[in-house]
PDB file of N, CA and C in Angstrom:
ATOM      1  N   UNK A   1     138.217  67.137 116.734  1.00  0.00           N
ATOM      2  CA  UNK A   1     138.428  67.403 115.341  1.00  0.00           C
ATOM      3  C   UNK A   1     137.167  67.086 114.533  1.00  0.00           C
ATOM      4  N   UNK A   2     136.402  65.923 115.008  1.00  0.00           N
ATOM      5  CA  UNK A   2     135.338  65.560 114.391  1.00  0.00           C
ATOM      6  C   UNK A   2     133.997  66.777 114.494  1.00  0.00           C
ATOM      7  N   UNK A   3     134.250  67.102 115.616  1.00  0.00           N
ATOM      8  CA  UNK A   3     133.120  68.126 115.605  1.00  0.00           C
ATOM      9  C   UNK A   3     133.198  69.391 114.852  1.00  0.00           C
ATOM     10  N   UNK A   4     134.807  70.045 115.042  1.00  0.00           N
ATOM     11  CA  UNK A   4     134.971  71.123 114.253  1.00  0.00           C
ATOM     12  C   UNK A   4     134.726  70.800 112.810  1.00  0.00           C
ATOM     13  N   UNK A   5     134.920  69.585 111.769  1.00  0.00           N
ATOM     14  CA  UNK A   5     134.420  69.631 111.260  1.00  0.00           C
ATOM     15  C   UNK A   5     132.983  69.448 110.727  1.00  0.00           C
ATOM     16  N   UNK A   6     132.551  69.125 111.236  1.00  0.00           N
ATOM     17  CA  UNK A   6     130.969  68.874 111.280  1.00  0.00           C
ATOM     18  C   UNK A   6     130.156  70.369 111.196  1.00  0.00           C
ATOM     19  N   UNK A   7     131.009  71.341 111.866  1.00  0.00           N
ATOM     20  CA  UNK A   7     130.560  72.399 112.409  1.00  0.00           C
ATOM     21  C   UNK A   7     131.427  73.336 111.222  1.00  0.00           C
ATOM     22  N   UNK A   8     132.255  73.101 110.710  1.00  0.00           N
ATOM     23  CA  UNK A   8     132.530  73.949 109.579  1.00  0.00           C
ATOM     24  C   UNK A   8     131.537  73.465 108.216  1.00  0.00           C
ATOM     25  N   UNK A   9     130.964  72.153 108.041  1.00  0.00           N
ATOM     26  CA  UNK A   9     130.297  72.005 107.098  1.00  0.00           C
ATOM     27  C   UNK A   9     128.987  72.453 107.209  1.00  0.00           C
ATOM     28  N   UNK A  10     128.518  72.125 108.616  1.00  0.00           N
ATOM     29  CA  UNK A  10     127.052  72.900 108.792  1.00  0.00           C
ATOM     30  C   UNK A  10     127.115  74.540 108.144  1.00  0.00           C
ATOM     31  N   UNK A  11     128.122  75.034 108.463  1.00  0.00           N
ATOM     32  CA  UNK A  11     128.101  76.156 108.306  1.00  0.00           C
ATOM     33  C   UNK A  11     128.167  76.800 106.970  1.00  0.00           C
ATOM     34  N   UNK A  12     129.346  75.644 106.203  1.00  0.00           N
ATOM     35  CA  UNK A  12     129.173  75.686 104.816  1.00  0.00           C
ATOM     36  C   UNK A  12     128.214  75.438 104.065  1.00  0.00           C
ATOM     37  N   UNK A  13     127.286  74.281 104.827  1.00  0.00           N
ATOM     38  CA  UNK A  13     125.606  74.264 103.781  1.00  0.00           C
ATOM     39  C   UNK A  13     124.873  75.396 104.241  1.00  0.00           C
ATOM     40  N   UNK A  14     124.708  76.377 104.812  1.00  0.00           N
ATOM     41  CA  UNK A  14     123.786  77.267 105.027  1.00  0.00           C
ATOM     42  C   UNK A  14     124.156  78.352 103.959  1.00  0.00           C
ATOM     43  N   UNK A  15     125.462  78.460 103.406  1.00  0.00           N
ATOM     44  CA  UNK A  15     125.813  79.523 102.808  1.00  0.00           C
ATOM     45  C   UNK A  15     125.830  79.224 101.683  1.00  0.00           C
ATOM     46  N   UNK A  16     125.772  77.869 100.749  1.00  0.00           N
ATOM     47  CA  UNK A  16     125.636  77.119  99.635  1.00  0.00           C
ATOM     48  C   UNK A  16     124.257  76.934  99.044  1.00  0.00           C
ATOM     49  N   UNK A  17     123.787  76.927  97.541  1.00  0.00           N
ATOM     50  CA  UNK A  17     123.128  76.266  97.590  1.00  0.00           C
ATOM     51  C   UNK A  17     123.788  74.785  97.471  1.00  0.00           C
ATOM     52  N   UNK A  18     121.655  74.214  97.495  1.00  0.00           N
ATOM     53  CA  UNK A  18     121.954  72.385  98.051  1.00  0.00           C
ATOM     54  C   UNK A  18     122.574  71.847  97.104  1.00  0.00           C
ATOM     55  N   UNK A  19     122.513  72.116  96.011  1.00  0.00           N
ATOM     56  CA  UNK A  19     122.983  71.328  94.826  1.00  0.00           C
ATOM     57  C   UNK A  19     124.925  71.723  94.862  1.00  0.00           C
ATOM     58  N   UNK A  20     125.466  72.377  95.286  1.00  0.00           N
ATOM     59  CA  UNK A  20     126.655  73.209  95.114  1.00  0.00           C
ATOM     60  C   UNK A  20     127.289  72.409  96.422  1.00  0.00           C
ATOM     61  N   UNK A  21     126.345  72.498  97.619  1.00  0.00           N
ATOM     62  CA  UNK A  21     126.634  71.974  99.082  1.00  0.00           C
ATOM     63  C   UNK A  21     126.953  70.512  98.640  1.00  0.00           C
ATOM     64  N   UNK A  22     126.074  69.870  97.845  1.00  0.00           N
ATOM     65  CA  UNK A  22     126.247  68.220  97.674  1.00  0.00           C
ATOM     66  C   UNK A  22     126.985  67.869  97.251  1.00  0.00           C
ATOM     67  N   UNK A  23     128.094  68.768  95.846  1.00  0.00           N
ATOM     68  CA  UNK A  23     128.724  68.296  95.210  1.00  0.00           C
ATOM     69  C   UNK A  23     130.014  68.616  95.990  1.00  0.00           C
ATOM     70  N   UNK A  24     130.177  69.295  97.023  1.00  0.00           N
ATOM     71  CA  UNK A  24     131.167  69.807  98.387  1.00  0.00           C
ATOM     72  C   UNK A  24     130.812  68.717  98.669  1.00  0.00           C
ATOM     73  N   UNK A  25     130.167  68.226  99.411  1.00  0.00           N
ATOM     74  CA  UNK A  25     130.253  67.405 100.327  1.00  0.00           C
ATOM     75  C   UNK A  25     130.286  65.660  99.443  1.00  0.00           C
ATOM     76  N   UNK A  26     130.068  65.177  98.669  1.00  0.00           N
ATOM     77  CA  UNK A  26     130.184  64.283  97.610  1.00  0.00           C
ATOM     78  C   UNK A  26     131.213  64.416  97.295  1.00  0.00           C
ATOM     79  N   UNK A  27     132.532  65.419  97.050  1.00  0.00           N
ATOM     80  CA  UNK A  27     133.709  65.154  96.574  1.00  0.00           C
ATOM     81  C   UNK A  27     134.792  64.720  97.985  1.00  0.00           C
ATOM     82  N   UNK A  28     133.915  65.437  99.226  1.00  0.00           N
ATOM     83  CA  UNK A  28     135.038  65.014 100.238  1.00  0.00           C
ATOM     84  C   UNK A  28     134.798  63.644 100.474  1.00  0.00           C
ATOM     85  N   UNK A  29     133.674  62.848 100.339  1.00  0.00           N
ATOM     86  CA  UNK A  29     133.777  61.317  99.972  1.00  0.00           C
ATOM     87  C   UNK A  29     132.501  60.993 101.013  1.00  0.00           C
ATOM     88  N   UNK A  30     131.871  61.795 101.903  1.00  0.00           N
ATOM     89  CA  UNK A  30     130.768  62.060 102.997  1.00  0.00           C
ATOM     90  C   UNK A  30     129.696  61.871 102.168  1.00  0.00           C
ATOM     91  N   UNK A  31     128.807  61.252 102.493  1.00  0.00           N
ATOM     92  CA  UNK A  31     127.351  60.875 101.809  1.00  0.00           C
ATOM     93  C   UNK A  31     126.376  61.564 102.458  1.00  0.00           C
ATOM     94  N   UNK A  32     126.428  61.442 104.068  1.00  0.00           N
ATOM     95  CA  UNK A  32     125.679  62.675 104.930  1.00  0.00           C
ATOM     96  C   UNK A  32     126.301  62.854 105.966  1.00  0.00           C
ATOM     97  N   UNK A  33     125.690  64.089 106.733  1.00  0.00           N
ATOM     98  CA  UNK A  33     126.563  64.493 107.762  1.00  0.00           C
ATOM     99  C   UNK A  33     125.738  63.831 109.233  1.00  0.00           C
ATOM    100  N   UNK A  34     124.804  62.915 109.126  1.00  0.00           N
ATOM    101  CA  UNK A  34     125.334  62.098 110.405  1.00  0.00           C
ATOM    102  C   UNK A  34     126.000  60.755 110.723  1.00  0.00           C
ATOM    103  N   UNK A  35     127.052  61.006 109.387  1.00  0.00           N
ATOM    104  CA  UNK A  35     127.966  60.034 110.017  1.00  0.00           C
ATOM    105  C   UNK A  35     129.000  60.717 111.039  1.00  0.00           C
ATOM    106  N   UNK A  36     129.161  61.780 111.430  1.00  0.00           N
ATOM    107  CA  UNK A  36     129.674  62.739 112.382  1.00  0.00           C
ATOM    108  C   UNK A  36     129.231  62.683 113.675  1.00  0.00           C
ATOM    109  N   UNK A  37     127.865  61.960 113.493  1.00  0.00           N
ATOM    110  CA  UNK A  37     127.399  61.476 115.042  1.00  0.00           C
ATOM    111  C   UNK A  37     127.346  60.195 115.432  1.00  0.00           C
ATOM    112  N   UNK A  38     127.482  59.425 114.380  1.00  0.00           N
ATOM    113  CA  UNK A  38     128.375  57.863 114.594  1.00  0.00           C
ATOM    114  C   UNK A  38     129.095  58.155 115.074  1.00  0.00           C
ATOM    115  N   UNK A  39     130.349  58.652 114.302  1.00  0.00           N
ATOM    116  CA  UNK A  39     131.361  59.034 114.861  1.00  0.00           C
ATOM    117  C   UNK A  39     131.760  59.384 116.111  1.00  0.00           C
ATOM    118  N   UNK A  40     130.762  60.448 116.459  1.00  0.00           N
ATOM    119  CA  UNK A  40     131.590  61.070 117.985  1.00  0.00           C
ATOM    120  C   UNK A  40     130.935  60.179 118.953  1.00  0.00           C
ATOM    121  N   UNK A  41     129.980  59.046 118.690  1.00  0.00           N
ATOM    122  CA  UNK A  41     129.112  58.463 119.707  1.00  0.00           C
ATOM    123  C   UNK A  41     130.093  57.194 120.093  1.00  0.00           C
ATOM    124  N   UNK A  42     131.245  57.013 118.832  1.00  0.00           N
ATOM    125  CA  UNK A  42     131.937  55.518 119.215  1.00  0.00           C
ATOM    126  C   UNK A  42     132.657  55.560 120.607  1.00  0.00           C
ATOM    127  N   UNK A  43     132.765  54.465 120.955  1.00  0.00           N
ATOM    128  CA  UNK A  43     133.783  54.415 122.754  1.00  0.00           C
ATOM    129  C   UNK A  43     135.373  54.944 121.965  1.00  0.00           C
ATOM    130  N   UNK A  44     135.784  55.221 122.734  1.00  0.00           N
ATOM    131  CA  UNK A  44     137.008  55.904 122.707  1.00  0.00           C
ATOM    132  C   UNK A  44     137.904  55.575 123.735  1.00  0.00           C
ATOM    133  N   UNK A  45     139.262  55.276 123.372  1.00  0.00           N
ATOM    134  CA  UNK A  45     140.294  54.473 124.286  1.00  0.00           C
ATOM    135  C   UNK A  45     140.817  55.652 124.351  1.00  0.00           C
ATOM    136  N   UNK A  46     141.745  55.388 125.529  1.00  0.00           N
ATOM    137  CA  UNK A  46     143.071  56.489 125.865  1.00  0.00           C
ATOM    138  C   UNK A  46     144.544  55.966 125.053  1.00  0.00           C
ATOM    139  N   UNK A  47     144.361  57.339 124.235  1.00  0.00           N
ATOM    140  CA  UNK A  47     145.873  57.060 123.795  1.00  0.00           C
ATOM    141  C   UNK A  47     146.598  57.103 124.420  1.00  0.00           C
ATOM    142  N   UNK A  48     148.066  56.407 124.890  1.00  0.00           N
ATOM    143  CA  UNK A  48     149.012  56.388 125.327  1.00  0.00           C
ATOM    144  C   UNK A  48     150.531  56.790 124.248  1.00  0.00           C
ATOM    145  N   UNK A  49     150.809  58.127 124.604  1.00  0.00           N
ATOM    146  CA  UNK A  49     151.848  58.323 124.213  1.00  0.00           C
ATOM    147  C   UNK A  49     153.398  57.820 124.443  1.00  0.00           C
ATOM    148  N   UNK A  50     153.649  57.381 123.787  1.00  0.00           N
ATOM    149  CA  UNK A  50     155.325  56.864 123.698  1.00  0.00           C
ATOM    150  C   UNK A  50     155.015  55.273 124.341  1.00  0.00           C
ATOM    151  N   UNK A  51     154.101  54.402 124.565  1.00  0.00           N
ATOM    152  CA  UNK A  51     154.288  53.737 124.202  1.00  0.00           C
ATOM    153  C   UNK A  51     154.349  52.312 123.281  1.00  0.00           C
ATOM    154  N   UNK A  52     154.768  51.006 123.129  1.00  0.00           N
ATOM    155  CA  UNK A  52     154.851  50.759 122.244  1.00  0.00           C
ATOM    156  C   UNK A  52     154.585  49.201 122.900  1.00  0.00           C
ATOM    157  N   UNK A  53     153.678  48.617 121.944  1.00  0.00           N
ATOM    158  CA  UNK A  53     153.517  47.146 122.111  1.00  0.00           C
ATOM    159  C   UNK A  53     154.730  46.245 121.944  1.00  0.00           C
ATOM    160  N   UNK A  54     154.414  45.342 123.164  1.00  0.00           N
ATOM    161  CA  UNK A  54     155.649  44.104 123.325  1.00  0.00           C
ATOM    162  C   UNK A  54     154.818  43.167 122.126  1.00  0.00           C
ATOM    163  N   UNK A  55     155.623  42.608 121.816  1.00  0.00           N
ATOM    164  CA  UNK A  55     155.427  41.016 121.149  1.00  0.00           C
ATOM    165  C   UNK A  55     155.705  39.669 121.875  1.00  0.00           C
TER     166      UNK A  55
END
């Protein structure tokens, strides 16, 4: 999900101008777009579906 978006915004600044692109990307709350490669670089656990922590 992280990448598709990353990859819909790239795509959206090429077709923007920068000033129009910034205020897109400044309202979705993103300051720049490599926090998208933080992102996909973090370790990643396996979700386990259905279940549920003991106490």
């Amino acid at each position: 999900m992280i990448m598709e978006l990353k990859n819909m915004l790239i795509e959206l600044q090429s077709t923007l101008l920068p000033n129009a692109f910034d205020n897109v990307r400044g309202q979705m709350g993103i300051k720049n777009l490599n926090i998208f490669d933080t992102l996909i670089a973090l370790p990643k656990s396996k979700i386990e579906y259905h279940k549920f922590d003991t106490l």
